[in-house]
Protein backbone atom coordinates (compact mmCIF):
# COMPACT_ATOMS: atom_id res chain seq x y z
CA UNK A 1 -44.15 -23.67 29.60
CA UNK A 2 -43.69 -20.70 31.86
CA UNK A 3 -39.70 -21.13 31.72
CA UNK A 4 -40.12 -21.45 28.14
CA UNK A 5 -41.85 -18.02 27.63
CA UNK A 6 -39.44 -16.57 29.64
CA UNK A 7 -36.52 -17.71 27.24
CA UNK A 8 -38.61 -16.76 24.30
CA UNK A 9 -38.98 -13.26 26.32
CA UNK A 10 -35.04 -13.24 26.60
CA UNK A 11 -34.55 -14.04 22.95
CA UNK A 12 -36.97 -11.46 21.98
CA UNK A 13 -35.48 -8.21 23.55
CA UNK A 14 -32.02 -9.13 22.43
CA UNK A 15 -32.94 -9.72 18.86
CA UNK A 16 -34.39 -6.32 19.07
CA UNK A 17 -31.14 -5.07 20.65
CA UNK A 18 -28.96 -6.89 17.74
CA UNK A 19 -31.34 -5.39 15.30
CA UNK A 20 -30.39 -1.90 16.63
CA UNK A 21 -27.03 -2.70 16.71
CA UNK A 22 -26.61 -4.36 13.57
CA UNK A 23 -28.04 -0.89 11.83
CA UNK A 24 -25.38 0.67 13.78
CA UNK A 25 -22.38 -1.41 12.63
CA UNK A 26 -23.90 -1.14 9.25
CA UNK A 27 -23.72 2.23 9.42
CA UNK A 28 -19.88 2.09 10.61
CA UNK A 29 -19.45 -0.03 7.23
CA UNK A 30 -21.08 2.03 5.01
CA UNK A 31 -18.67 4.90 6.83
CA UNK A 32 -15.56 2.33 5.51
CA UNK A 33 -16.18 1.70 2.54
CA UNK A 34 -16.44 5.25 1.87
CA UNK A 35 -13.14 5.35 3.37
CA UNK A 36 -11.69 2.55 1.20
CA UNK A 37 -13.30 4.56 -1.89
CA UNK A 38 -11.84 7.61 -1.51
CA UNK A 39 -8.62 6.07 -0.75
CA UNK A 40 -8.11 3.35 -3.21
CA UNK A 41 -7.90 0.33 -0.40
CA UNK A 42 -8.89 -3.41 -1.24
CA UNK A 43 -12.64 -4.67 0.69
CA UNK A 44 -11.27 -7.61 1.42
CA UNK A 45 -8.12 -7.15 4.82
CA UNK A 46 -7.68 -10.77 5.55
CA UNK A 47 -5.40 -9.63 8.41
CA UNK A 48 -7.81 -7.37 10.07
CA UNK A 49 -10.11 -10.28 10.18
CA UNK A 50 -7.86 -12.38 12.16
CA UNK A 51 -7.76 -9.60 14.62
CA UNK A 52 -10.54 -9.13 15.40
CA UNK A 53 -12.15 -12.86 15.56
CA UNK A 54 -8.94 -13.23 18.17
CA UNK A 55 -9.59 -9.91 20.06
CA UNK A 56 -13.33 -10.22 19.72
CA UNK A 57 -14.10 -14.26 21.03
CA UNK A 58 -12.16 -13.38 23.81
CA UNK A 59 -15.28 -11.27 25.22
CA UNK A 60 -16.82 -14.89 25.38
CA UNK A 61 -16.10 -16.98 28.51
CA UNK A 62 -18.46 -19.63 27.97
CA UNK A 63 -16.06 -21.78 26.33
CA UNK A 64 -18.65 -24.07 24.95
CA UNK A 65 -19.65 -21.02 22.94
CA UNK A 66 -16.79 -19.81 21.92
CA UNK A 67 -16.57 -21.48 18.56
CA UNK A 68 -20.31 -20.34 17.67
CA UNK A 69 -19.54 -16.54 17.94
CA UNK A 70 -16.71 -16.78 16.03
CA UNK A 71 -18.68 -18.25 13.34
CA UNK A 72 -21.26 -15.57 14.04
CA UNK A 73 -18.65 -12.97 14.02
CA UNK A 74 -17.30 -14.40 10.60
CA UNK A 75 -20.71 -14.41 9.27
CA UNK A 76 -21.26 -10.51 10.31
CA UNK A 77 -17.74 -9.94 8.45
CA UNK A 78 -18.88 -11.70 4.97
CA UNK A 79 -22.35 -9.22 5.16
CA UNK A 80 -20.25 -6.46 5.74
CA UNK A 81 -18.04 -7.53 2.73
CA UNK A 82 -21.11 -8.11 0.24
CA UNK A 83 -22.82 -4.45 1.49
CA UNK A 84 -19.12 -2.70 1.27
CA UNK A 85 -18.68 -4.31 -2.50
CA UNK A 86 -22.45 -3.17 -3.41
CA UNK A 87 -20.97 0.39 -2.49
CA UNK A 88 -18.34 0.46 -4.35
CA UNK A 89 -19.94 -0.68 -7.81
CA UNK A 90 -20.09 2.35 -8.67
CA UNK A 91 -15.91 3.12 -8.19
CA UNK A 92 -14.02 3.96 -11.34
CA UNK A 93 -10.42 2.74 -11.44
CA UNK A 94 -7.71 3.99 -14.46
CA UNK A 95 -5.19 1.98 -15.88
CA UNK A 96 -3.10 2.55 -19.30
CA UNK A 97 -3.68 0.59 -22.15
CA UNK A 98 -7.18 -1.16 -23.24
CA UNK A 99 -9.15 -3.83 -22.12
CA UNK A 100 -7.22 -6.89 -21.81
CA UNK A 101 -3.94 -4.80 -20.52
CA UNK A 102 -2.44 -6.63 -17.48
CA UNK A 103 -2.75 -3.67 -15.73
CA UNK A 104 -6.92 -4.36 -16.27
CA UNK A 105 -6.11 -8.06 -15.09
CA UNK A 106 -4.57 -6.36 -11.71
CA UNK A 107 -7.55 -3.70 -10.92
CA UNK A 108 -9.81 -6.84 -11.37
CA UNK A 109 -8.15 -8.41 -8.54
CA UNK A 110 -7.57 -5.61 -6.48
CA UNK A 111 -11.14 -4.30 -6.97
CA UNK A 112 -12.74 -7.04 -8.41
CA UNK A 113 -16.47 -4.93 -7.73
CA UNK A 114 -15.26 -1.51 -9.69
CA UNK A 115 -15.57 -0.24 -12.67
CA UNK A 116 -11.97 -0.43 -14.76
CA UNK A 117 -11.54 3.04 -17.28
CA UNK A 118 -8.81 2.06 -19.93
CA UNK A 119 -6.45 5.39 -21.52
CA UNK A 120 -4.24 5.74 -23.62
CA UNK A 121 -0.43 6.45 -21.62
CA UNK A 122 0.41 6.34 -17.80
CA UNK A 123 0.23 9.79 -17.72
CA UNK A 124 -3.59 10.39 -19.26
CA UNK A 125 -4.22 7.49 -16.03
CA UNK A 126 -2.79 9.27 -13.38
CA UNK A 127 -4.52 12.68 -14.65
CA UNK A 128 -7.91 10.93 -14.54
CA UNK A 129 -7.44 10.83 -11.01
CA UNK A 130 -6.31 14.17 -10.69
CA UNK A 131 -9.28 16.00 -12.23
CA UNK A 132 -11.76 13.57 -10.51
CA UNK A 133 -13.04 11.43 -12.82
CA UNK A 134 -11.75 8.40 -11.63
CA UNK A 135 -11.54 7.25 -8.01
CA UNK A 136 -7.92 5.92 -8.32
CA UNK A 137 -5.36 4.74 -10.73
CA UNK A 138 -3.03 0.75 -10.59
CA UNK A 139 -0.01 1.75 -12.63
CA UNK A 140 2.75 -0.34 -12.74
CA UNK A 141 6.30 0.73 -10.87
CA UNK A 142 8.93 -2.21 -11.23
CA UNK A 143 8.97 -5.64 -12.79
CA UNK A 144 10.84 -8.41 -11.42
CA UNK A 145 12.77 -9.04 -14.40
CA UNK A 146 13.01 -5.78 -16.80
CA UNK A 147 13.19 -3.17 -13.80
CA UNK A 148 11.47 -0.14 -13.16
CA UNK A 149 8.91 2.28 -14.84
CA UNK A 150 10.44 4.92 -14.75
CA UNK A 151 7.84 7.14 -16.46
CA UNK A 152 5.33 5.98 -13.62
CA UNK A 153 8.23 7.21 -10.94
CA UNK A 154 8.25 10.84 -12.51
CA UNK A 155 4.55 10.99 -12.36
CA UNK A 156 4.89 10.09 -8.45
CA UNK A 157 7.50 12.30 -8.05
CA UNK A 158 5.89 15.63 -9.96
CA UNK A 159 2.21 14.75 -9.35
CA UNK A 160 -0.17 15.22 -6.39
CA UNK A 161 -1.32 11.51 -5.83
CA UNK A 162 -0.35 8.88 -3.16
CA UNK A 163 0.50 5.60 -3.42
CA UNK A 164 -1.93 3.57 -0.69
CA UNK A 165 -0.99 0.25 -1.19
CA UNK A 166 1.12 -1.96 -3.52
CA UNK A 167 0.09 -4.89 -4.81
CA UNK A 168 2.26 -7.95 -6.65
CA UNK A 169 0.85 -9.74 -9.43
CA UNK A 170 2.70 -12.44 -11.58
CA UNK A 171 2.73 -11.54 -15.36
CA UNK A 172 2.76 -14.40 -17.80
CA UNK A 173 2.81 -13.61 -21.51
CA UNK A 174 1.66 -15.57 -24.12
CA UNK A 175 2.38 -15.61 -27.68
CA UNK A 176 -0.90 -14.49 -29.08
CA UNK A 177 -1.97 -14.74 -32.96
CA UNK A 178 -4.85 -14.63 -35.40
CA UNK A 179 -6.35 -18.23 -36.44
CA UNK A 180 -4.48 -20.36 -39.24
CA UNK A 181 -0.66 -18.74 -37.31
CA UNK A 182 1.47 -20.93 -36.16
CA UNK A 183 4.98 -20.96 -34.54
CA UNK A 184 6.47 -21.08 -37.86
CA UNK A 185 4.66 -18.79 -39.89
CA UNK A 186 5.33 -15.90 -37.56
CA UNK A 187 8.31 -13.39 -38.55
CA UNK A 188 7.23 -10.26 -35.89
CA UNK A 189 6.78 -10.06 -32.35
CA UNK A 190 4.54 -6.79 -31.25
CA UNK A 191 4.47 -5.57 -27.69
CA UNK A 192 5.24 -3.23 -24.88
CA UNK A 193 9.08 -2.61 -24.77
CA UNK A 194 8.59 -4.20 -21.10
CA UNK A 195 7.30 -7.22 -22.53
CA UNK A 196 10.12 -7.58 -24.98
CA UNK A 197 12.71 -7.36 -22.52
CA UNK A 198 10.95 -10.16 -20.50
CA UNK A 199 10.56 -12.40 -23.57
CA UNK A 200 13.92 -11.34 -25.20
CA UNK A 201 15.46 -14.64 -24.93
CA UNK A 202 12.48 -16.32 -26.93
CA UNK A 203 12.39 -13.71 -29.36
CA UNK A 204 16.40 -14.23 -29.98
CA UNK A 205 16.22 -18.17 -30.29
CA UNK A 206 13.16 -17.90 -32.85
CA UNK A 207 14.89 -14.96 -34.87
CA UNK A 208 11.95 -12.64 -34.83
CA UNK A 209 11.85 -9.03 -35.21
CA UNK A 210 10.31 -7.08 -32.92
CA UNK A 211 7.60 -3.90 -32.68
CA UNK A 212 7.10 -1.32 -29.56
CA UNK A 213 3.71 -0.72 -28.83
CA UNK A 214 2.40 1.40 -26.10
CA UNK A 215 0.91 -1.63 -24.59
CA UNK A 216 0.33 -5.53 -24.34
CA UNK A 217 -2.98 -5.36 -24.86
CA UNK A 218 -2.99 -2.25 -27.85
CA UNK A 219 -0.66 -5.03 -29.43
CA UNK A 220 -3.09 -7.85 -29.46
CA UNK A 221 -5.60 -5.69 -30.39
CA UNK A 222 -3.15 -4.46 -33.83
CA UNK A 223 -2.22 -7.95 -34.50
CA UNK A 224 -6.41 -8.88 -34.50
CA UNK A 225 -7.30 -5.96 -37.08
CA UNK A 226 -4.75 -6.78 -38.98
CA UNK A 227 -5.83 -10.12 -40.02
CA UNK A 228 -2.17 -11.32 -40.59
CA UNK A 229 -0.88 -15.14 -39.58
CA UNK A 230 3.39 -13.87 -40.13
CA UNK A 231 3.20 -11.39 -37.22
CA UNK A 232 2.15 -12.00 -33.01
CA UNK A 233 1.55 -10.53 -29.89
CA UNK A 234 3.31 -10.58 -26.81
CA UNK A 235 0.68 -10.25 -24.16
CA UNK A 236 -1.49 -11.82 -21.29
CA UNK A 237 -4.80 -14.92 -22.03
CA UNK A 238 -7.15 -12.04 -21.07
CA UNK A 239 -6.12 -9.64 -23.99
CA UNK A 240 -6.28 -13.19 -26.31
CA UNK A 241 -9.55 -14.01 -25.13
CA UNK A 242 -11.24 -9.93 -25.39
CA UNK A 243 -9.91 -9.86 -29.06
CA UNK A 244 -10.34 -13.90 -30.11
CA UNK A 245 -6.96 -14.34 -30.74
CA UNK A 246 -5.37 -17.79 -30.09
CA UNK A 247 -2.53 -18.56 -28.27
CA UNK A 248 0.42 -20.04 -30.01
CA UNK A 249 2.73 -20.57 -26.91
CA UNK A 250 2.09 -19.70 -23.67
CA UNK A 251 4.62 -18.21 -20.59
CA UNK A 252 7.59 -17.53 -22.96
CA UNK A 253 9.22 -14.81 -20.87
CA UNK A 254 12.31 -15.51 -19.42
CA UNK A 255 11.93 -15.68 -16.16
CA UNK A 256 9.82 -18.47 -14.12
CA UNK A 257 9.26 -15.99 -11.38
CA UNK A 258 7.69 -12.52 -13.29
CA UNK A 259 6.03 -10.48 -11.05
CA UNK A 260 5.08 -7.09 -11.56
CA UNK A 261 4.13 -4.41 -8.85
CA UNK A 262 1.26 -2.39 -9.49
CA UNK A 263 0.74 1.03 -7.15
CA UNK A 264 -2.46 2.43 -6.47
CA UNK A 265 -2.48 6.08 -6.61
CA UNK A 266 -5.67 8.13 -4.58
CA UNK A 267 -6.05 11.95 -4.43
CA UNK A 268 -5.79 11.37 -0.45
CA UNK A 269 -3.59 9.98 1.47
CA UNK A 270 -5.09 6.93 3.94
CA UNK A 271 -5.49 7.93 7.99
CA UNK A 272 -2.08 7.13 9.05
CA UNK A 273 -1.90 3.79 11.21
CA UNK A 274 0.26 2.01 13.69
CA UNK A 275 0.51 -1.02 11.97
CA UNK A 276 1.88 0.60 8.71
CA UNK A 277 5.18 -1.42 8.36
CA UNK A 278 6.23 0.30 4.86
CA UNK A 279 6.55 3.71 3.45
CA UNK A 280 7.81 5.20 0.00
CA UNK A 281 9.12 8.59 0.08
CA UNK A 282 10.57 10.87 -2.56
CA UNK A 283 13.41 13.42 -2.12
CA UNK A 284 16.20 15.71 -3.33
CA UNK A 285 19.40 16.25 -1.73
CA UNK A 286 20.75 19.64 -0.96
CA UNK A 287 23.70 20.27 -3.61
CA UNK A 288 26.70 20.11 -1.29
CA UNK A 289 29.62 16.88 -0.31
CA UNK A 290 28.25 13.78 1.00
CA UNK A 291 24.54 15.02 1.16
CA UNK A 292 23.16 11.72 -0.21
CA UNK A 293 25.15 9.50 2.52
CA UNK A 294 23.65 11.89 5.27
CA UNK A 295 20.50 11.83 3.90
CA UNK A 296 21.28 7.86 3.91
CA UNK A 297 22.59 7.32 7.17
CA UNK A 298 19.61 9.61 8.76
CA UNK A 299 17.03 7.13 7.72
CA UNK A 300 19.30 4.04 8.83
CA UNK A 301 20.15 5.85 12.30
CA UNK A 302 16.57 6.29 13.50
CA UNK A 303 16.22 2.53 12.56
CA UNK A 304 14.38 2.36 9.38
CA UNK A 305 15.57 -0.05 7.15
CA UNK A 306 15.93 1.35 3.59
CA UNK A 307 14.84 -1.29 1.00
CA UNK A 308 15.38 0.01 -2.00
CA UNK A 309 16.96 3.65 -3.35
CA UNK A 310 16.75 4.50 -7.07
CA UNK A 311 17.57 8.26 -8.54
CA UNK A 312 16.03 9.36 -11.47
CA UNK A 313 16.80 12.48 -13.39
CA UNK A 314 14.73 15.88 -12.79
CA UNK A 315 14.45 16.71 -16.39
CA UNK A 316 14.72 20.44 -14.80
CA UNK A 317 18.46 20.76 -14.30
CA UNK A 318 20.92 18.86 -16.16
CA UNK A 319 22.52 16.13 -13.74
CA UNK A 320 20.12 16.85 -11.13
CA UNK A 321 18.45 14.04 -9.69
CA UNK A 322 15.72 13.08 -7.16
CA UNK A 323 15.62 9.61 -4.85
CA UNK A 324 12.88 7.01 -4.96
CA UNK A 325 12.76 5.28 -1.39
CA UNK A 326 11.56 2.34 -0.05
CA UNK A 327 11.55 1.65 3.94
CA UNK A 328 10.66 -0.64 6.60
CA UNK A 329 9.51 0.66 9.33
CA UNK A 330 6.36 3.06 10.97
CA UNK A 331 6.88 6.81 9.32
CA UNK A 332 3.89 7.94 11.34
CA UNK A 333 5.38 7.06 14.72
CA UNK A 334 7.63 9.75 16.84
CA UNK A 335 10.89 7.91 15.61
CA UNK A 336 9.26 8.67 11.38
CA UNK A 337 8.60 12.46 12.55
CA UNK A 338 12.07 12.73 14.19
CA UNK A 339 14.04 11.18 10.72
CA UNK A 340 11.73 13.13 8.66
CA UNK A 341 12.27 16.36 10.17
CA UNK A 342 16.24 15.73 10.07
CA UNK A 343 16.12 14.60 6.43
CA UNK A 344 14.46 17.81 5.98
CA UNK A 345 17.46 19.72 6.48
CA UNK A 346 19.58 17.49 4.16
CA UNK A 347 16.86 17.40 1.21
CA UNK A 348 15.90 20.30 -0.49
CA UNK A 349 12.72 18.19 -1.35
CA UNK A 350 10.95 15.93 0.73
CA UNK A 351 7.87 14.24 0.00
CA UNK A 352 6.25 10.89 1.98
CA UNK A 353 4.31 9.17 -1.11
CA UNK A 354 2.66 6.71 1.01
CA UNK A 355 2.84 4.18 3.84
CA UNK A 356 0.81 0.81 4.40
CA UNK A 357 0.74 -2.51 5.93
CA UNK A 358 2.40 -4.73 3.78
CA UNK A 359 2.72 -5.82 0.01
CA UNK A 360 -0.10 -7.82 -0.70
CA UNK A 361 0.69 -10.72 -3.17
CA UNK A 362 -2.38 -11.53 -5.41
CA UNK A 363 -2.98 -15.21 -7.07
């Protein structure tokens, strides 16, 4: 009985110890998810987790125990998860359109715990950010199949915001109509002009005309009020189910593979890291012969790998353009600070947007 008190004792003073601890690491959370607030990052870092149940069970020698902390450990990580998501309830996140938009369907899954603000444009998005009333924005930048958003690009380029992670989410759209349509009763397509160009080849083969709207979701939401069975929607089973629409024929764009990458945009820039493997960075080139292949041959000489490189126009100087630029690679180490500071003296503008882990792909 004596031994017995003594292990009760033992369990005792180190439940007392974990209880002191456990406020502390709370603490730390609270501390990150703060963090993650401020600069629009995901709760859930699947990666991170790996790390540390590998660096952390090594602390255990008993080998016969080994397996029980690191269901302890994983058990610590889901309570930090559920207090860091009670945190953020209260987070606002923008997106362009109205509810239903897939950009709605992508801040769900990135921040499946925040509050999602729908306006009107891209631009009125980004701005809520800007002036504070939202946390952080998920725009769209490129689409597997119809290219780039190019009106996103110039607000990345003129605007104050950075891009903390990007995110790929597949888009399928549906052909959405009001009860008593069918396939052959409808004349007119309505959608985003994105949209259109992703479903072009349907449209062609059924002979339909075709609307803009200045969204997927606005669209399903016109085609609802307006009671009509001859025209459809182009758009995603989330805007069919928000306005009780039905769908006619589902995943009718083009392509088998549509993906769209979505950006999240934050007034600060995440704490630099050594296991950022990307970066997107934004730049003009001094007007003089060959100043785009130095500015080229720079980034590939102090071994970054340049991804992707797309110009867009200024709108300030006729035929002036700046550089969108994707890289592999660590910007933040001494080899980023050496290239940047020689691009710098080949670029009349120079701006790092962002740099993060990876591209997350969401389901």
């Amino acid at each position: 009985m004596i031994e017995l008190e003594k292990a009760r004792k033992i369990i005792n003073e180190t439940d007392r110890e974990m209880a002191r601890l456990f406020e502390k690491r709370m603490n730390a959370v609270r501390e990150v998810a703060s963090y993650k607030k401020l600069h629009g990052m995901q709760v859930l870092d699947l990666q991170r987790e790996t790390e540390v149940i590998d660096r952390n069970s090594k602390f255990v020698e008993n080998e016969e125990l080994k397996s029980y902390y690191v269901s302890f450990l994983q058990s610590n990580m889901e309570i930090s998860k559920t207090y860091q998501r009670r945190l953020l309830e209260g987070m606002r996140v923008a997106f362009s359109g109205v509810k239903g938009a897939f950009a709605e369907v992508a801040a769900k899954k990135v921040f499946p715990d925040a509050a999602t603000a729908p306006f009107g444009d891209f631009k009125a998005a980004y701005n809520s950010v800007v002036d504070g009333a939202c946390d952080c924005a998920i725009l769209p930048i490129e689409n597997s199949y119809n290219g780039d958003v190019g009106k996103v690009l110039d607000l990345a380029f003129f605007g104050p915001l950075h891009i903390n992670g990007i995110y790929d989410i597949e888009v399928v759209q549906n052909l959405i109509a009001n009860e008593g349509a069918d396939l052959n009763s409808i004349k007119e397509v309505i959608s985003h002009p994105q949209a259109l160009g992703q479903c072009a080849e349907f449209i062609k083969k059924r002979n339909l005309s075709s609307v803009e709207a200045i969204n997927t979701a606005v669209a399903v939401k016109q085609v609802a009020e307006s009671g009509r069975t001859d025209i459809a929607a182009i758009g995603s089973e989330e805007a069919a189910k928000e306005y009780g629409l039905k769908i006619i024929k589902s995943h009718i764009n083009e392509s088998n593979s549509n993906t769209t990458r979505f950006a999240v945009f934050s007034r600060t820039a995440k704490q630099p890291s050594n296991d950022d493997k990307h970066f997107i960075m934004l730049f003009t080139v001094n007007n003089e012969a060959g100043a785009l292949g130095k500015a080229i041959s720079i980034i590939g000489n102090n071994g970054f790998n340049l991804k992707a490189l797309k110009s867009r126009p200024t709108k300030e100087l006729v035929w002036n353009y700046y550089f969108y630029a994707e890289g592999e690679g660590n910007i933040n180490s001494e080899k980023g600070a050496k290239m940047l500071k020689e691009l710098s003296k080949k670029c009349s503008e120079l701006k790092v947007l962002g740099s993060f882990e990876k591209e997350i792909i969401l389901k």
